[in-house]
Every structure is written in structure tokens, then in C-alpha cells.
N, C-alpha and C. Protein backbone atom coordinates (compact mmCIF):
# COMPACT_ATOMS: atom_id res chain seq x y z
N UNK A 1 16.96 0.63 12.01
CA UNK A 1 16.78 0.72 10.57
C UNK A 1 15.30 0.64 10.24
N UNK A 2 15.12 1.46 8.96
CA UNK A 2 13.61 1.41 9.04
C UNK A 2 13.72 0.41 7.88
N UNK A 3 12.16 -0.01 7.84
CA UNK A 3 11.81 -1.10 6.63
C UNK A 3 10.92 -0.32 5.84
N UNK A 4 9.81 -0.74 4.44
CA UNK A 4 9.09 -0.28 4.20
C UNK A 4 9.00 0.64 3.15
N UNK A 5 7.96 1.61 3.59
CA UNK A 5 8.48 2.90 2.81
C UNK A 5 7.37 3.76 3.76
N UNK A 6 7.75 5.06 3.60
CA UNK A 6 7.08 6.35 4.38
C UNK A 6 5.17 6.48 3.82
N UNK A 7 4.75 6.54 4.61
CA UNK A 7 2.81 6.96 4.29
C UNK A 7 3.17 7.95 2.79
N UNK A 8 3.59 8.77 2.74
CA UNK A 8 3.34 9.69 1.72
C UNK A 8 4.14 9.52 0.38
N UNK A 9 4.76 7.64 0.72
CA UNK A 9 5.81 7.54 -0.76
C UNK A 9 5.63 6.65 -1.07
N UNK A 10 4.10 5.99 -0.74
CA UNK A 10 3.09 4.92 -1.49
C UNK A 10 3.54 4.21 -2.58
N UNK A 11 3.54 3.53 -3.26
CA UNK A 11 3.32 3.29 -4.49
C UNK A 11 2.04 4.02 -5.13
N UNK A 12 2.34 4.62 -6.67
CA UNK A 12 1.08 5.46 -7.30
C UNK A 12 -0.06 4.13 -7.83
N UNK A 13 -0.16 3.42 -7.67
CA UNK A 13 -1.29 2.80 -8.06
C UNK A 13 -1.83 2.37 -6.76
N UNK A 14 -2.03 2.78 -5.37
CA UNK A 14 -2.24 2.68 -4.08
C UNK A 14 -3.33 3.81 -4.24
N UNK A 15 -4.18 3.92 -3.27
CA UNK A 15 -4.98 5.55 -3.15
C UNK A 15 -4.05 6.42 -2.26
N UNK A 16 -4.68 7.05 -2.43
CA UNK A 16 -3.83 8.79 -1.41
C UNK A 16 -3.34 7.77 -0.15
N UNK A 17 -2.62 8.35 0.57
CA UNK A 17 -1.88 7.95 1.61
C UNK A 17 -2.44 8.27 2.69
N UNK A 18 -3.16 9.61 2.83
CA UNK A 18 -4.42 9.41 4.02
C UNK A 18 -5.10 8.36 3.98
N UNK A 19 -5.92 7.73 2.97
CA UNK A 19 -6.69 6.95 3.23
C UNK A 19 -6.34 5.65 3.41
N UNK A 20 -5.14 5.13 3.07
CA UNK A 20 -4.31 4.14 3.32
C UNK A 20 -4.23 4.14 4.68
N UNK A 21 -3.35 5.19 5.20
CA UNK A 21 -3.42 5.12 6.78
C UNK A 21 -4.54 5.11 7.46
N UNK A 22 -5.64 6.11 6.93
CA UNK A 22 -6.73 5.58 7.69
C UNK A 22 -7.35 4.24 8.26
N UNK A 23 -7.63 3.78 6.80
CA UNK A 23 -7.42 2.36 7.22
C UNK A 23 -6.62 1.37 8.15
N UNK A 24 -5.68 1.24 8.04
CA UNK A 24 -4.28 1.07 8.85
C UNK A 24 -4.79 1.39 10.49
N UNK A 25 -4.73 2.49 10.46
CA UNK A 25 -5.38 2.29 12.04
C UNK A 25 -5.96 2.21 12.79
N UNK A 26 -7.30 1.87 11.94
CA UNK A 26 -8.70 1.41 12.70
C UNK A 26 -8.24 0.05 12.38
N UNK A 27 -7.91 -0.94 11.41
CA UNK A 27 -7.49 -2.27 11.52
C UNK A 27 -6.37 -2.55 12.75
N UNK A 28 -5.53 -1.76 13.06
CA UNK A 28 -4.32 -2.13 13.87
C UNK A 28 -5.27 -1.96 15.52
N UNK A 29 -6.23 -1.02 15.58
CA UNK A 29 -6.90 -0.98 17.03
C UNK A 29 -8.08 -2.03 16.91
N UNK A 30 -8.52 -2.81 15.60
CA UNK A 30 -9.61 -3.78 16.02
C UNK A 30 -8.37 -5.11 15.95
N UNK A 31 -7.33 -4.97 15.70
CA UNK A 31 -6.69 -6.44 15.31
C UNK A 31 -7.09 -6.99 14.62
N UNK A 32 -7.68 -6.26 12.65
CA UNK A 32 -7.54 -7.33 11.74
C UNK A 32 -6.15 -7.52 11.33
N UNK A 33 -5.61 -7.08 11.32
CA UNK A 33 -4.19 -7.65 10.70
C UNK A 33 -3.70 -8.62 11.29
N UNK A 34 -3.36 -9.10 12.30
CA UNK A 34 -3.26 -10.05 13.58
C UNK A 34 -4.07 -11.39 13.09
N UNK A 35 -5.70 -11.18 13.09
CA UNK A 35 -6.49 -11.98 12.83
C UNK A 35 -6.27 -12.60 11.46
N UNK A 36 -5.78 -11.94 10.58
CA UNK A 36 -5.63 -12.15 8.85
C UNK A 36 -4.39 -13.06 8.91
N UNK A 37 -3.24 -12.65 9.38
CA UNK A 37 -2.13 -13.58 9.82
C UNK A 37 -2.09 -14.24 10.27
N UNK A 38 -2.87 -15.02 11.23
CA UNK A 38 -3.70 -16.06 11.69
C UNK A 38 -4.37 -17.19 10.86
N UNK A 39 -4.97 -16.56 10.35
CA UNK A 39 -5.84 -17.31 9.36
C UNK A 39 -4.93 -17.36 8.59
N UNK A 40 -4.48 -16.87 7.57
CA UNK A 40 -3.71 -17.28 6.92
C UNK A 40 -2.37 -18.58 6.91
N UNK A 41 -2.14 -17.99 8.17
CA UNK A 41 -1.06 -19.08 8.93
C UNK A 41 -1.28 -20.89 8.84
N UNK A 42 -2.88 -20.51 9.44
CA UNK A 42 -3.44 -21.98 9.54
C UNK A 42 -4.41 -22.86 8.12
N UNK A 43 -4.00 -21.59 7.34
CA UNK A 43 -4.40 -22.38 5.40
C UNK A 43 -3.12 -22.80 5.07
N UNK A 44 -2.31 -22.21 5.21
CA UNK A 44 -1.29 -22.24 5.04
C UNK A 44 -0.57 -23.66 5.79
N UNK A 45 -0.30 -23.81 6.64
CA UNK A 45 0.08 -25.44 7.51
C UNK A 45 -1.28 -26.10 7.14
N UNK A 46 -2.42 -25.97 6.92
CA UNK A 46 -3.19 -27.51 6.52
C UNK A 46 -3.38 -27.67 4.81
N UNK A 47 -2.48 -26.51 3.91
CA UNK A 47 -2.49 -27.08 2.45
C UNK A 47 -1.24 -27.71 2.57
N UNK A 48 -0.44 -27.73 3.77
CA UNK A 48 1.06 -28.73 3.51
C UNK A 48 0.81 -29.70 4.51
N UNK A 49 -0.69 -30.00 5.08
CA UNK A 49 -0.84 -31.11 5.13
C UNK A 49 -0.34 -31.10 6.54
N UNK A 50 -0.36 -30.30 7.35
CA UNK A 50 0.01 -30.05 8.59
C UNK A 50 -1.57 -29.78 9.82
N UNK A 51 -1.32 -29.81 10.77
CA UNK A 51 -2.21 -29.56 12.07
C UNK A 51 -2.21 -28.04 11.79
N UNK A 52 -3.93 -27.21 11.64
CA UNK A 52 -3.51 -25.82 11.56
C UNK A 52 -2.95 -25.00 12.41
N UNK A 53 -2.95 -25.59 13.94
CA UNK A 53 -2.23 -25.06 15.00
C UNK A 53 -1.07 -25.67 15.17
N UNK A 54 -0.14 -24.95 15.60
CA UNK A 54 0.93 -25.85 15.85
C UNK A 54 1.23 -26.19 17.63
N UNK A 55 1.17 -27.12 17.74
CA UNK A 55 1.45 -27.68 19.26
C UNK A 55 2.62 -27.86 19.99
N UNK A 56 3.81 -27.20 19.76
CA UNK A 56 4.92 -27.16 20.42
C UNK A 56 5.44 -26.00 19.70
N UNK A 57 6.43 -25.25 20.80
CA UNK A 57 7.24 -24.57 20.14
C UNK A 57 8.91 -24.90 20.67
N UNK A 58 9.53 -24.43 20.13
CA UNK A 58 11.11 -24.53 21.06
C UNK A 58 11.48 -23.05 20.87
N UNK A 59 12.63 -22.71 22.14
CA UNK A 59 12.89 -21.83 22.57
C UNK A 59 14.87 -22.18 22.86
N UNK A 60 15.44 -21.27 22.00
CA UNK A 60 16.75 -21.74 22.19
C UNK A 60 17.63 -20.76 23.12
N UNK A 61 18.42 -20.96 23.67
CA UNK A 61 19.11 -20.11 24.51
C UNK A 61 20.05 -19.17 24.09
């Protein structure tokens, strides 16, 4: 199933959809998006007062 929506069925207050994607995949080959989710992650756990990394994970079977 797809999610989302298609490059060329943008929302109109977005720019053209080339340049959207453009973007898009010079960020996806330097890993800002990755990096942004990251950061974000760790504002995110120390405004609730949490460790910004988290030090355990669990893994269920």
C-alpha cells in the first residue's frame, strides 16, 4: 500500500514538484532527513524531561 501522495499531486501551495523532488534527493543522499529526525527526537525526550538518548531498547519476539 502506498502512503502519501504522488510528486506531481503536491499540495498547490508547495512549489512545482520538480523542485520539491529535487530537493528530496540531494537531502536523502547527504542524510538530512535522518539527521533532522534525530535532532528532533532528542528535543523532543529532553522537553519531557527525559535523557536525549535513549539507553536501552527491548526487542519482543
Amino acid at each position: 500500500m502506498r502512503t502519501g501522495c504522488a510528486w506531481r499531486q503536491l499540495p498547490a501551495d508547495f512549489p512545482p514538484w520538480q523542485t520539491v523532488y529535487w530537493y528530496f534527493v540531494r537531502w536523502e543522499k547527504q542524510r538530512v532527513t535522518l539527521r533532522m529526525l534525530d535532532a528532533l527526537r532528542q528535543q523532543v525526550r529532553q522537553v519531557e524531561g527525559r535523557d536525549g538518548e535513549p539507553r536501552a531498547g527491548i526487542i519482543d519476539s
